[in-house]
PDB file of N, CA and C in Angstrom:
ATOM      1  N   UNK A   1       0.845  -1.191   0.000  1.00  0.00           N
ATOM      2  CA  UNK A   1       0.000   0.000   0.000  1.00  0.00           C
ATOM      3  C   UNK A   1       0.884   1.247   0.000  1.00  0.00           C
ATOM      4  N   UNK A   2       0.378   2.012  -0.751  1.00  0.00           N
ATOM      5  CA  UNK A   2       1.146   3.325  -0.787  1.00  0.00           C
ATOM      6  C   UNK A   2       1.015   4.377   0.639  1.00  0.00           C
ATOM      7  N   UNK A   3       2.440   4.676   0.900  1.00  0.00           N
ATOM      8  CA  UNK A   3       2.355   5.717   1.619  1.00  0.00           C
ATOM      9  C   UNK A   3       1.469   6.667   1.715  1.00  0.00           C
ATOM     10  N   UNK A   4       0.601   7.556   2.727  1.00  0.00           N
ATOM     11  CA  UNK A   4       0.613   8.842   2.623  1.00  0.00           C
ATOM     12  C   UNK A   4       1.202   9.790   2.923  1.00  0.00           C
ATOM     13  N   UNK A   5       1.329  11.195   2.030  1.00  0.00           N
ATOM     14  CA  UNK A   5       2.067  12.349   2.395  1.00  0.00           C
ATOM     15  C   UNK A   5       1.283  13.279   2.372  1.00  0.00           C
ATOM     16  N   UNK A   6       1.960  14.022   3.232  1.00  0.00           N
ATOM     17  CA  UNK A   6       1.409  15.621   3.423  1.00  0.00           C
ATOM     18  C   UNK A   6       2.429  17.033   3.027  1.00  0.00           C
ATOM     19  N   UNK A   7       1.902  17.333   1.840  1.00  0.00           N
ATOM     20  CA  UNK A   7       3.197  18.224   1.160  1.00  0.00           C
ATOM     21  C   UNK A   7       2.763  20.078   1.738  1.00  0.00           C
ATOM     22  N   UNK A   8       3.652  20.248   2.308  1.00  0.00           N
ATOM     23  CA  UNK A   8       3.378  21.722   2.162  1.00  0.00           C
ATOM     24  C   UNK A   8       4.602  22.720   1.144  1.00  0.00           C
ATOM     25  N   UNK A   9       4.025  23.461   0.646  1.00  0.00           N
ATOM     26  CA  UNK A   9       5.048  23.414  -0.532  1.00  0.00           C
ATOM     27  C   UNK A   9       4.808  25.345  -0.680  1.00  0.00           C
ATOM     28  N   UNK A  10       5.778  26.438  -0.385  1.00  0.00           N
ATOM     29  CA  UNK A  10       5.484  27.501  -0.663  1.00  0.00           C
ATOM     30  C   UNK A  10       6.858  27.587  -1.913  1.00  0.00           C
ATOM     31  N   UNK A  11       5.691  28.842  -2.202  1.00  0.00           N
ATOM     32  CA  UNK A  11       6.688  29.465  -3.568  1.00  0.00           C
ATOM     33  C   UNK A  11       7.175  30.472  -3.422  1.00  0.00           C
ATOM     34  N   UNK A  12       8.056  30.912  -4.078  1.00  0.00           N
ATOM     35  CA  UNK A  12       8.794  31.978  -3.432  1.00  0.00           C
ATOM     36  C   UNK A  12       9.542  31.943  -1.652  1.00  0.00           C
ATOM     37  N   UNK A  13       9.846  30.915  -1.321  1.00  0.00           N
ATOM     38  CA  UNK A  13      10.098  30.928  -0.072  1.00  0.00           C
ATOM     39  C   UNK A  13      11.075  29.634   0.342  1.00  0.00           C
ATOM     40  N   UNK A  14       9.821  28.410   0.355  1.00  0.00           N
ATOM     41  CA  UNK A  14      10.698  27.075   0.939  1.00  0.00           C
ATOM     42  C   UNK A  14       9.443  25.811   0.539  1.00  0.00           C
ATOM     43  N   UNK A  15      10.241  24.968   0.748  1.00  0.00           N
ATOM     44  CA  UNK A  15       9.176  23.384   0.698  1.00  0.00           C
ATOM     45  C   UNK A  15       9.386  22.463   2.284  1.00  0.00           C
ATOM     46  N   UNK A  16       8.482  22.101   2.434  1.00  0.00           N
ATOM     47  CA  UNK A  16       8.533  21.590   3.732  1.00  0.00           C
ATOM     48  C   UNK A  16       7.703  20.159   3.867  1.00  0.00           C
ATOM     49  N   UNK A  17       8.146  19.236   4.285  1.00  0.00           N
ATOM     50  CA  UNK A  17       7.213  17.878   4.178  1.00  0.00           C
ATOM     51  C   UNK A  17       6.436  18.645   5.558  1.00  0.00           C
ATOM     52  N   UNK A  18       5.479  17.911   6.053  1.00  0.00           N
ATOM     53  CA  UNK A  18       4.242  17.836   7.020  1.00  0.00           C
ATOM     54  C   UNK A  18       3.663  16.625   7.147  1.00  0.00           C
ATOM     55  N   UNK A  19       3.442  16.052   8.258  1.00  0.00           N
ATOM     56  CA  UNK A  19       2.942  14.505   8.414  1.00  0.00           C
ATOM     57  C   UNK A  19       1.796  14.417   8.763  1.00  0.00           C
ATOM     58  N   UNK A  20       0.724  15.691   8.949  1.00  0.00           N
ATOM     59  CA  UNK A  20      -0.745  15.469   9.149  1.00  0.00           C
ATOM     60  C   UNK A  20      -1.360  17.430   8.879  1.00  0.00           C
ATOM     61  N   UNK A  21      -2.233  17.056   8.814  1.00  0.00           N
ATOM     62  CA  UNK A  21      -3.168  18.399   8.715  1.00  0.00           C
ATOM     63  C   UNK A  21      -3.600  18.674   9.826  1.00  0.00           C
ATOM     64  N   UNK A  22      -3.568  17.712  10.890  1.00  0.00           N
ATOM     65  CA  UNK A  22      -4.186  18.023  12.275  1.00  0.00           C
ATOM     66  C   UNK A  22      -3.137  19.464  12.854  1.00  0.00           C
ATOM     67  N   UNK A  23      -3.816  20.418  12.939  1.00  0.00           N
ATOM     68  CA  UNK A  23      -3.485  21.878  13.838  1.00  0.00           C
ATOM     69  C   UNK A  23      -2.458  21.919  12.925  1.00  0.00           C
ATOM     70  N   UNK A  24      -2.738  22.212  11.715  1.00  0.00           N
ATOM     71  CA  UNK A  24      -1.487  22.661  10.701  1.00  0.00           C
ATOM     72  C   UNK A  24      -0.910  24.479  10.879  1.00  0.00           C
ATOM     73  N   UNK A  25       0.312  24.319  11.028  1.00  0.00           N
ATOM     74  CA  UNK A  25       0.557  25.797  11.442  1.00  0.00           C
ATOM     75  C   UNK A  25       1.798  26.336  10.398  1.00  0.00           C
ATOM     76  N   UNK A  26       2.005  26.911   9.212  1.00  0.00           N
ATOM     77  CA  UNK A  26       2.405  27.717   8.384  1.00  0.00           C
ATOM     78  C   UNK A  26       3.785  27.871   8.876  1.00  0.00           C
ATOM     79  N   UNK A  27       4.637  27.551   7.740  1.00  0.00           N
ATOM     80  CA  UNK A  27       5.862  27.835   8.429  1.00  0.00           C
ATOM     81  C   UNK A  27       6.199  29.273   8.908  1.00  0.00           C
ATOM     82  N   UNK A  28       5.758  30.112   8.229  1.00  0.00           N
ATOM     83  CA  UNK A  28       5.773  31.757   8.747  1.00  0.00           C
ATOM     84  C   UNK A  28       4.341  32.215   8.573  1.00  0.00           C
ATOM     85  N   UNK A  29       4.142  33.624   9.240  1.00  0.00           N
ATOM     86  CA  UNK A  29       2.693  34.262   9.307  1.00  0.00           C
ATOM     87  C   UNK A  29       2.480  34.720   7.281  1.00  0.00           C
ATOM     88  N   UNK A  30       0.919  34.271   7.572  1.00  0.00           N
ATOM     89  CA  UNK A  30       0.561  34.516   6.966  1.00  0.00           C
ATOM     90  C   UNK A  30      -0.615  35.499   6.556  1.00  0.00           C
ATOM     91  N   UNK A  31      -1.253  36.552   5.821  1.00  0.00           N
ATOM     92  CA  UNK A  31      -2.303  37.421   6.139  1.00  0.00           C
ATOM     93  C   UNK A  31      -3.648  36.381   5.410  1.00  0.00           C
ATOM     94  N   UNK A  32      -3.871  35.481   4.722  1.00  0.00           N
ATOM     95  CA  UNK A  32      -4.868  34.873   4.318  1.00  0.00           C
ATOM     96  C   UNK A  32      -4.385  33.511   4.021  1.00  0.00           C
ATOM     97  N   UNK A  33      -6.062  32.780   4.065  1.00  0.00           N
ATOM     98  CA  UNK A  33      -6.150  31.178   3.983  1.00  0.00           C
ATOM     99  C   UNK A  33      -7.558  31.108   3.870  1.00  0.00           C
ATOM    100  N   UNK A  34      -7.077  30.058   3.432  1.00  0.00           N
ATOM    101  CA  UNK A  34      -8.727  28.978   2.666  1.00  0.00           C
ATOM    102  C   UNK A  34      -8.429  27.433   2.546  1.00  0.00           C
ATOM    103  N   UNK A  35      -9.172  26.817   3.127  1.00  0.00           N
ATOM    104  CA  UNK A  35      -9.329  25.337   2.421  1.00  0.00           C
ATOM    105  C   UNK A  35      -9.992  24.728   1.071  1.00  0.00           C
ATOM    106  N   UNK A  36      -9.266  24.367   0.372  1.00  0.00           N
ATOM    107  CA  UNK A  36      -9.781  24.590  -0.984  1.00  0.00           C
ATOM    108  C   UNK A  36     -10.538  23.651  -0.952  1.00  0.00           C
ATOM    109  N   UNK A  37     -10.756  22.458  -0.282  1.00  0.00           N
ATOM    110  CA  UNK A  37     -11.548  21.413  -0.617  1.00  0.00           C
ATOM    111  C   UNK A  37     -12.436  21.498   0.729  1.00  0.00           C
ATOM    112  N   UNK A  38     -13.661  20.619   1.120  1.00  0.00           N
ATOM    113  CA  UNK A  38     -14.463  21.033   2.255  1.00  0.00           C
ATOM    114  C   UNK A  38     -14.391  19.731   3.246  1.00  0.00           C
ATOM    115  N   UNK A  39     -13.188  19.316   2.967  1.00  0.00           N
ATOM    116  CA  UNK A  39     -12.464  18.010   4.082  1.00  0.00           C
ATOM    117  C   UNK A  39     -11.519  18.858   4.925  1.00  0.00           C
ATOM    118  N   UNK A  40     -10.503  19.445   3.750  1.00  0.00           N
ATOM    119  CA  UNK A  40      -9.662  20.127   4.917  1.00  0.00           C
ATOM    120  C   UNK A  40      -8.243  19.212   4.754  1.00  0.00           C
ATOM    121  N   UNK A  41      -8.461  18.773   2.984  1.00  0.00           N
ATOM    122  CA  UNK A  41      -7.466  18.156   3.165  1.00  0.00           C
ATOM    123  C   UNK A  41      -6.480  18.938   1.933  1.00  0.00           C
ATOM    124  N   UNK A  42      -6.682  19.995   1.823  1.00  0.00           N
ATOM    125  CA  UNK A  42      -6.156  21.032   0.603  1.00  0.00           C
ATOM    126  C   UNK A  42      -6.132  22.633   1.742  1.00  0.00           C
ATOM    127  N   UNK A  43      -5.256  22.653   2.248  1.00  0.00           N
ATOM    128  CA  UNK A  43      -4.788  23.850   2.527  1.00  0.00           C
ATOM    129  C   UNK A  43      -3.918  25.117   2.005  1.00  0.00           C
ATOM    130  N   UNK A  44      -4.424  26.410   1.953  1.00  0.00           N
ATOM    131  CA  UNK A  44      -3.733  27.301   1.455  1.00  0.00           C
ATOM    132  C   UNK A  44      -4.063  28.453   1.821  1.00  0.00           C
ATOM    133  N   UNK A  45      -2.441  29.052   1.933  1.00  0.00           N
ATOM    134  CA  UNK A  45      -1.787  30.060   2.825  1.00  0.00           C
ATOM    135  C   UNK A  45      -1.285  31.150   1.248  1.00  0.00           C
ATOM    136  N   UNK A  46      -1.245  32.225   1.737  1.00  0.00           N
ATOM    137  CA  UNK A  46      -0.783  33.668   1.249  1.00  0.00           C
ATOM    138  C   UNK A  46      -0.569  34.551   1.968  1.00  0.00           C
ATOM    139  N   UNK A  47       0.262  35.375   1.224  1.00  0.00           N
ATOM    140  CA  UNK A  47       0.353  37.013   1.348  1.00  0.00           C
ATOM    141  C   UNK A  47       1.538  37.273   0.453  1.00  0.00           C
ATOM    142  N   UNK A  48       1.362  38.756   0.540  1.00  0.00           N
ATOM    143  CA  UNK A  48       2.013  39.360  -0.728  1.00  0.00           C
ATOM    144  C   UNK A  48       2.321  41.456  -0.427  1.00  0.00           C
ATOM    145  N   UNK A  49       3.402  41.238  -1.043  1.00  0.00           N
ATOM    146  CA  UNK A  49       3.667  42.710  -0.657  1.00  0.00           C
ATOM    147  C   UNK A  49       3.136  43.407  -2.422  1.00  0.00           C
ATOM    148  N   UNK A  50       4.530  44.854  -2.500  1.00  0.00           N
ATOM    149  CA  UNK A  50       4.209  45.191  -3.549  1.00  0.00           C
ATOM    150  C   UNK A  50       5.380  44.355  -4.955  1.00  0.00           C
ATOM    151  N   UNK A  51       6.166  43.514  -4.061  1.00  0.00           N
ATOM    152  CA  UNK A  51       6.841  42.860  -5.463  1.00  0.00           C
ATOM    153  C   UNK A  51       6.738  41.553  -5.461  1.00  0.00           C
ATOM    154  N   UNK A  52       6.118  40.658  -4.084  1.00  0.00           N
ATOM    155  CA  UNK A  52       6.116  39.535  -4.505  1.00  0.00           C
ATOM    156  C   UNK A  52       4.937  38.838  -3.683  1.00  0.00           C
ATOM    157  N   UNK A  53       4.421  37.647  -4.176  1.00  0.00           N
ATOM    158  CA  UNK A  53       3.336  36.795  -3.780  1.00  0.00           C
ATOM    159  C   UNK A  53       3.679  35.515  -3.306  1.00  0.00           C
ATOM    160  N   UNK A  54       3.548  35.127  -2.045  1.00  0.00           N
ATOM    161  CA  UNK A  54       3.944  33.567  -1.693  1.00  0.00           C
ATOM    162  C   UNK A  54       3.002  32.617  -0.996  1.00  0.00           C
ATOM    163  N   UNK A  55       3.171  32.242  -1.207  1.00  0.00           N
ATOM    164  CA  UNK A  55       2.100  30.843  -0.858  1.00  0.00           C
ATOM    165  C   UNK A  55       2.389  30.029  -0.158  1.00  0.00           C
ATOM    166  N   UNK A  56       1.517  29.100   0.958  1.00  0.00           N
ATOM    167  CA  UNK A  56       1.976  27.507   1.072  1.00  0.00           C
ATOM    168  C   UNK A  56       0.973  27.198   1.196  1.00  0.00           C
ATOM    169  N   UNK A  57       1.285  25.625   0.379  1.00  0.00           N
ATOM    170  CA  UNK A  57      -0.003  25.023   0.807  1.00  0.00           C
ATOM    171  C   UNK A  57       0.275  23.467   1.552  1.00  0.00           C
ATOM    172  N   UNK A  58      -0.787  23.367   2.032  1.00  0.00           N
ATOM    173  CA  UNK A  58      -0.923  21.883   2.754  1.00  0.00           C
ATOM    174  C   UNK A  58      -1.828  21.125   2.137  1.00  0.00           C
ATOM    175  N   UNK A  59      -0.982  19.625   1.881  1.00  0.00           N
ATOM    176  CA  UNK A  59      -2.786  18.852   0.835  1.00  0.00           C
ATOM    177  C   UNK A  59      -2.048  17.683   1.481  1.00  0.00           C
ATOM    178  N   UNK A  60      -3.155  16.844   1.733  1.00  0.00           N
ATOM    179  CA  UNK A  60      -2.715  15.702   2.279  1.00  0.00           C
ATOM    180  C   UNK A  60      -3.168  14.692   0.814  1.00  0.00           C
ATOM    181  N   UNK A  61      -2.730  13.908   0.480  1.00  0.00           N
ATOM    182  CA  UNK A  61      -2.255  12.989  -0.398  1.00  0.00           C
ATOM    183  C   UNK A  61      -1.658  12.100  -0.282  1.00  0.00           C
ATOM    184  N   UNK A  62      -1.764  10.895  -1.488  1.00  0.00           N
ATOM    185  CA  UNK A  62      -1.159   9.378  -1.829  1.00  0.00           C
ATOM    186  C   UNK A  62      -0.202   9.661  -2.938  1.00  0.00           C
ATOM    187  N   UNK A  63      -0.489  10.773  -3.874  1.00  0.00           N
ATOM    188  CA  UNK A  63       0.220  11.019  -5.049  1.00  0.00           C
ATOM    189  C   UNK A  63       1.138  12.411  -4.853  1.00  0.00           C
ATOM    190  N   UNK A  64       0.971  12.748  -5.777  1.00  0.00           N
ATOM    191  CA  UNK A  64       1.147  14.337  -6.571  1.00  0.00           C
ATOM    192  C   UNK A  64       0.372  15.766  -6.175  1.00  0.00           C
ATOM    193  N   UNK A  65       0.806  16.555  -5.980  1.00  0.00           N
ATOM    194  CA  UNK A  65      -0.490  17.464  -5.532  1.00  0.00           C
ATOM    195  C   UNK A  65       0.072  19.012  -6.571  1.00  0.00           C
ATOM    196  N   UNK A  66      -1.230  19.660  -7.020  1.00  0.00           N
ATOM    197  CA  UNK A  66      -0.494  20.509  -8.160  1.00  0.00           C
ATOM    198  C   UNK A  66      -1.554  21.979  -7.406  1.00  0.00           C
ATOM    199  N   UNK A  67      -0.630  22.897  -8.121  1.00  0.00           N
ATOM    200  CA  UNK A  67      -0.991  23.897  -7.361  1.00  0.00           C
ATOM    201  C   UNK A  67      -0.992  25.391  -8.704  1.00  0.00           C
ATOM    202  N   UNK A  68      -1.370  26.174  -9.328  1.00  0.00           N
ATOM    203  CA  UNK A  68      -1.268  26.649 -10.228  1.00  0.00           C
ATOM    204  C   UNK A  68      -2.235  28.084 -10.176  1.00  0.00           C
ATOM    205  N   UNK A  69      -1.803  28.836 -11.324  1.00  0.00           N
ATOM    206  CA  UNK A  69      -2.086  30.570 -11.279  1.00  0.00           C
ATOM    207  C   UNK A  69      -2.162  30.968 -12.604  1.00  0.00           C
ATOM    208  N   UNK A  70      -3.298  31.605 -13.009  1.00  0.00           N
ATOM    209  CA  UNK A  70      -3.821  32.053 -14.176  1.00  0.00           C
ATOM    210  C   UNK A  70      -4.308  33.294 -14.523  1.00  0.00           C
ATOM    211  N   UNK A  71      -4.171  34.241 -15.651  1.00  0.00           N
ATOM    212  CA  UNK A  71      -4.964  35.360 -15.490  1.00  0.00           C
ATOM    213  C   UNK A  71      -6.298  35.393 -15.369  1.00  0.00           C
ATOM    214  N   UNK A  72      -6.419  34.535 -15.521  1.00  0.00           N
ATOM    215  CA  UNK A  72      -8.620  34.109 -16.692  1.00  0.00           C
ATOM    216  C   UNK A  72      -9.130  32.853 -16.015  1.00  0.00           C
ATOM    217  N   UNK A  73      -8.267  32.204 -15.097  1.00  0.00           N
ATOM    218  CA  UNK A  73      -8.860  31.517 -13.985  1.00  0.00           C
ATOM    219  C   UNK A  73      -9.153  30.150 -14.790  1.00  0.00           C
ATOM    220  N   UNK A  74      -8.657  29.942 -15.917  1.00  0.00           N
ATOM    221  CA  UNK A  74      -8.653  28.689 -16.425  1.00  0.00           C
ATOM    222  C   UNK A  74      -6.904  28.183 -16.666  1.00  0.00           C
ATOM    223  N   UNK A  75      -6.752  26.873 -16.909  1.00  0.00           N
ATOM    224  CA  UNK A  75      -6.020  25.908 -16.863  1.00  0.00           C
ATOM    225  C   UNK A  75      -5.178  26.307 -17.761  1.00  0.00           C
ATOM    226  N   UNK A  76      -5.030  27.141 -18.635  1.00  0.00           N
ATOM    227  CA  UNK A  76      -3.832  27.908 -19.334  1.00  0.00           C
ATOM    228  C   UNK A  76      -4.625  28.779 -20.303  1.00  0.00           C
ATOM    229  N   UNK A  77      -3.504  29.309 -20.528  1.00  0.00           N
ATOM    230  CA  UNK A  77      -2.243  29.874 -20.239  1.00  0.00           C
ATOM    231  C   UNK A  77      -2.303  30.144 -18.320  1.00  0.00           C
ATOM    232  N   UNK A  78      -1.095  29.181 -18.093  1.00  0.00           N
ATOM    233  CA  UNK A  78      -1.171  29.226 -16.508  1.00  0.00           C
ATOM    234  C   UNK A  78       0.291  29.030 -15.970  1.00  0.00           C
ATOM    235  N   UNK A  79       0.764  28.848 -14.983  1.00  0.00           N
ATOM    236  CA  UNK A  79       2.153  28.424 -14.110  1.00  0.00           C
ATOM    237  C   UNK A  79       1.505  27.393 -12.968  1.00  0.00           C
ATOM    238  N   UNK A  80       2.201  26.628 -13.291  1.00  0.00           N
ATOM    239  CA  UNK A  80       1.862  25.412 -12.263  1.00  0.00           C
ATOM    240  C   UNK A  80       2.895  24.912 -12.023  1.00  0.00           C
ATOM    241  N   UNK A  81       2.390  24.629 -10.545  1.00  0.00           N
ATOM    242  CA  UNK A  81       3.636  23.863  -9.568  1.00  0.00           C
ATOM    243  C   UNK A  81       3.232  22.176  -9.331  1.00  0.00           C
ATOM    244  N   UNK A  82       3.975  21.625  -9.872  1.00  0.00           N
ATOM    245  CA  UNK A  82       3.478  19.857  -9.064  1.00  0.00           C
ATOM    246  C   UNK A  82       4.248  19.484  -8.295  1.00  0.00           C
ATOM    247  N   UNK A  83       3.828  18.792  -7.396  1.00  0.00           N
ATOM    248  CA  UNK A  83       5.101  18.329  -6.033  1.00  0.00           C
ATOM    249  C   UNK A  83       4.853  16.889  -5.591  1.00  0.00           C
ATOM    250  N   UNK A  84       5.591  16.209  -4.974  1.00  0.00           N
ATOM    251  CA  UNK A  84       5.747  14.584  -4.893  1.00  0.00           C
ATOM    252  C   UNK A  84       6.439  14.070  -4.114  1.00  0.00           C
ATOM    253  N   UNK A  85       6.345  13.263  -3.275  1.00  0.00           N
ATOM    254  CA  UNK A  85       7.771  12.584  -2.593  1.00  0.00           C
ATOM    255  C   UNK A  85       8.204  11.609  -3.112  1.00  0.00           C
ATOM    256  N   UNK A  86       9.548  11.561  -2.889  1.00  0.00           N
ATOM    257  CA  UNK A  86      10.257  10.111  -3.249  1.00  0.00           C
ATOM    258  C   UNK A  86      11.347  10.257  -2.365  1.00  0.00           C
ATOM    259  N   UNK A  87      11.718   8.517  -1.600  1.00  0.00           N
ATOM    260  CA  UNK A  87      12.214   8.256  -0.830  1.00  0.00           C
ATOM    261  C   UNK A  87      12.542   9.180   0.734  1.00  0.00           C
ATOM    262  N   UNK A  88      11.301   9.378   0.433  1.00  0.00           N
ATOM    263  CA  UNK A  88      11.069  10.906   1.736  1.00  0.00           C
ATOM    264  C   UNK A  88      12.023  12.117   1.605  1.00  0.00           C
ATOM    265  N   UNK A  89      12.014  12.385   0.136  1.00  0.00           N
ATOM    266  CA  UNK A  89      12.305  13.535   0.120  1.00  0.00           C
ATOM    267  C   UNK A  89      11.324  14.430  -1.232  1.00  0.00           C
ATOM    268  N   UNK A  90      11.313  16.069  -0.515  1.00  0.00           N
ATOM    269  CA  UNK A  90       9.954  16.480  -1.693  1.00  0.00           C
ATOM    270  C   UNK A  90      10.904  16.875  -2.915  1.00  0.00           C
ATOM    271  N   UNK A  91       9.917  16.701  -3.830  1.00  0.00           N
ATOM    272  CA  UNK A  91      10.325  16.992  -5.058  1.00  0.00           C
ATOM    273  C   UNK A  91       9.253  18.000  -5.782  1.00  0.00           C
ATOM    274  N   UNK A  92       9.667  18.892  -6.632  1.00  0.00           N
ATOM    275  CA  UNK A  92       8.526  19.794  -7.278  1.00  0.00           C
ATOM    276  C   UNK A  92       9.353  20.453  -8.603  1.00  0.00           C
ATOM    277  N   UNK A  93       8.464  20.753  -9.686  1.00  0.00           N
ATOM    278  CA  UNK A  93       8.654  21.412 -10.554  1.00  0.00           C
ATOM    279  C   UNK A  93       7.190  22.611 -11.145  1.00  0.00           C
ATOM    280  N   UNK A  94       8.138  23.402 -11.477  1.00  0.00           N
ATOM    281  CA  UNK A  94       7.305  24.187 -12.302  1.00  0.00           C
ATOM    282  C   UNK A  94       7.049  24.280 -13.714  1.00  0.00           C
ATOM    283  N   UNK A  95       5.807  24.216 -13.883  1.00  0.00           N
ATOM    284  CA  UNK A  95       5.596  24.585 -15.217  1.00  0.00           C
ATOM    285  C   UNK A  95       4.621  25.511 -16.096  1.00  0.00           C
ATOM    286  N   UNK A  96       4.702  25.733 -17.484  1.00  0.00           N
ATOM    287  CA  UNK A  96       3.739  26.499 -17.974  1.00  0.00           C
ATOM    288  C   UNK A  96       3.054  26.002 -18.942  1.00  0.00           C
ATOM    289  N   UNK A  97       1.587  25.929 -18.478  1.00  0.00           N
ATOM    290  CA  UNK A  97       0.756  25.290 -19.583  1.00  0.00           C
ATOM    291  C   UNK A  97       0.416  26.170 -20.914  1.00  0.00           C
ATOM    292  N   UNK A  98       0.363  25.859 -21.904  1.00  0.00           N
ATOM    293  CA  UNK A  98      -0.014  26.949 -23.671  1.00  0.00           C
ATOM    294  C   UNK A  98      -1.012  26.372 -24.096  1.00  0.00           C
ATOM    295  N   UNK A  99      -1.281  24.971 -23.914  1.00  0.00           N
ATOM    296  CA  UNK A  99      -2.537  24.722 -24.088  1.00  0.00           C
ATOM    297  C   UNK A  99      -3.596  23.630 -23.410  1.00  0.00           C
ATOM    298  N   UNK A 100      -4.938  24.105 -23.511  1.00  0.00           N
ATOM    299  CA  UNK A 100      -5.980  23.313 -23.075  1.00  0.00           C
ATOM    300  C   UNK A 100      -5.150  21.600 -22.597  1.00  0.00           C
ATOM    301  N   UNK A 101      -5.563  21.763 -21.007  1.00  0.00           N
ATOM    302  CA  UNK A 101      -4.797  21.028 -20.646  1.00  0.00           C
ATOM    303  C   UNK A 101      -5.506  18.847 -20.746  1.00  0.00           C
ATOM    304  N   UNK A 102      -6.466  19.303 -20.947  1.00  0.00           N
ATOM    305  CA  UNK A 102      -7.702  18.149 -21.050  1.00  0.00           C
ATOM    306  C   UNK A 102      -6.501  17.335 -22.505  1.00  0.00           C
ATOM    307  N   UNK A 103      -6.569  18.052 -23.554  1.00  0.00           N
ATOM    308  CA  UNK A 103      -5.197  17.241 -24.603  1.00  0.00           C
ATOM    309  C   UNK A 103      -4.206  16.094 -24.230  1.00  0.00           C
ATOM    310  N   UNK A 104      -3.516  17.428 -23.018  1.00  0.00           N
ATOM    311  CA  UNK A 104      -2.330  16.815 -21.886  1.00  0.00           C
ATOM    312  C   UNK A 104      -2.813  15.504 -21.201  1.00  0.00           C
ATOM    313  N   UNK A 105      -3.695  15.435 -20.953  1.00  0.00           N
ATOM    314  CA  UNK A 105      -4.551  14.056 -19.806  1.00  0.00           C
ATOM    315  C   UNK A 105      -5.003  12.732 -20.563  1.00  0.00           C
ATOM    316  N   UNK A 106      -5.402  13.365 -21.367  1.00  0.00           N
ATOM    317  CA  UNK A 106      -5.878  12.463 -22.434  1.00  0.00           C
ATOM    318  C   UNK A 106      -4.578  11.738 -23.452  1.00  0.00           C
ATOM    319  N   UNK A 107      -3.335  12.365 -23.731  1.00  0.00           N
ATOM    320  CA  UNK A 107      -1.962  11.846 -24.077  1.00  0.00           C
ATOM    321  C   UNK A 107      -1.155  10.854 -22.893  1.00  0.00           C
ATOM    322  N   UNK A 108      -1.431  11.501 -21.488  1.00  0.00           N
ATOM    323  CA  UNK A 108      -1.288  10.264 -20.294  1.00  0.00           C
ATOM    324  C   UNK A 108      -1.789   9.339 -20.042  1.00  0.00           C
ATOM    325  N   UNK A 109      -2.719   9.401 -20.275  1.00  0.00           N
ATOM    326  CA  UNK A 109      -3.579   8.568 -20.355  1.00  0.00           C
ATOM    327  C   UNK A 109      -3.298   7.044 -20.717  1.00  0.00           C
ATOM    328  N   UNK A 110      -2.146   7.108 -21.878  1.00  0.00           N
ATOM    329  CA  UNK A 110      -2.010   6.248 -22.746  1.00  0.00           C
ATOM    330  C   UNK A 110      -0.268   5.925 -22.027  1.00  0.00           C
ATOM    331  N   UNK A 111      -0.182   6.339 -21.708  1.00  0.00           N
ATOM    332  CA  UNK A 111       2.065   5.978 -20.809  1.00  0.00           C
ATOM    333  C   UNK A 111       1.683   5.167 -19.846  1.00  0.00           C
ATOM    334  N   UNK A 112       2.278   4.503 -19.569  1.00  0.00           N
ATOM    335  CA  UNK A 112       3.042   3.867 -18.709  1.00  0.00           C
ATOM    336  C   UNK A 112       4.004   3.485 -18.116  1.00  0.00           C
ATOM    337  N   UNK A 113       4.623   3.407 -16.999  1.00  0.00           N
ATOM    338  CA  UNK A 113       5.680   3.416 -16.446  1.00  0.00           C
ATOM    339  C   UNK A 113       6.351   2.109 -16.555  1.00  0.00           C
ATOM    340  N   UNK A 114       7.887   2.052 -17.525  1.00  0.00           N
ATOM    341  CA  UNK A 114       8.494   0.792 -17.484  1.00  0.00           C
ATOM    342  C   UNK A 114       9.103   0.705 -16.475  1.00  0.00           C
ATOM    343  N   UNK A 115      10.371   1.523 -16.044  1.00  0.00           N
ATOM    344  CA  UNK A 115      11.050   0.964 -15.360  1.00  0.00           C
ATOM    345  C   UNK A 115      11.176   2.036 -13.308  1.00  0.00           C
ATOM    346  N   UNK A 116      11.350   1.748 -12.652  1.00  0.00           N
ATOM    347  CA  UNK A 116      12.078   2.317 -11.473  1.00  0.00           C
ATOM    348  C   UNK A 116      10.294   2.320 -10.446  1.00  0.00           C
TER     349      UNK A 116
END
C-alpha cells in the first residue's frame, strides 16, 4: 500500500514535508487562507507585498499534488507547480501550460511506467 504524504510546498520561499493536517501551522505568518476542498485536506496560505506573492499550501495525499495561477482563472495559459515525494524527500517542478490542458490528460492517459 502506498504511503501517505502531506506536502506543504510555498513558492517563493521554501518546501517543507508535514505529516498530518491536524493543527497545521504555516511555516511563517501569513495574512490569508482557505481550504480549498471542504475536508480540509487542501490547505492554502498567502500574502504578498508590492513585489512579490507567496504561498503555502498543505494537501494531504497518496500522489502528486499541483498547485497553479492564471490570469482568466482557467487551466492555461497558466504556471503550475506539481510536487511529490520520493524516498522521503519532496520533489517539485514548475511549469507552464499553452494549451488546453484536457489534450495533456488524455496523451497520459495512454504511458506507462516501465522501469524504477
Amino acid at each position: 500500500m502506498a504511503q501517505q504524504h502531506i506536502f506543504a510546498l510555498t513558492i517563493l520561499s521554501c518546501i517543507k514535508v508535514v505529516r498530518g493536517l491536524v493543527a497545521v501551522i504555516p511555516t511563517e505568518p501569513f495574512n490569508y487562507s482557505t481550504e480549498v476542498d471542504t475536508n480540509g485536506n487542501y490547505l492554502l496560505f498567502w500574502k504578498f507585498n508590492d513585489t512579490h506573492i507567496t504561498f503555502e499550501v498543505h494537501v494531504k495525499t497518496y500522489g502528486y499534488v499541483g498547485f497553479g495561477l492564471s490570469e482568466n482563472g482557467k487551466m492555461y495559459p497558466a504556471d503550475v507547480v506539481v510536487g511529490w515525494m520520493k524516498d522521503g524527500v519532496t520533489h517539485f517542478k514548475i511549469y507552464e501550460t499553452e494549451i488546453e490542458l484536457s489534450a495533456i490528460v488524455i496523451e497520459l492517459r495512454y504511458c506507462r511506467q516501465v522501469e524504477g
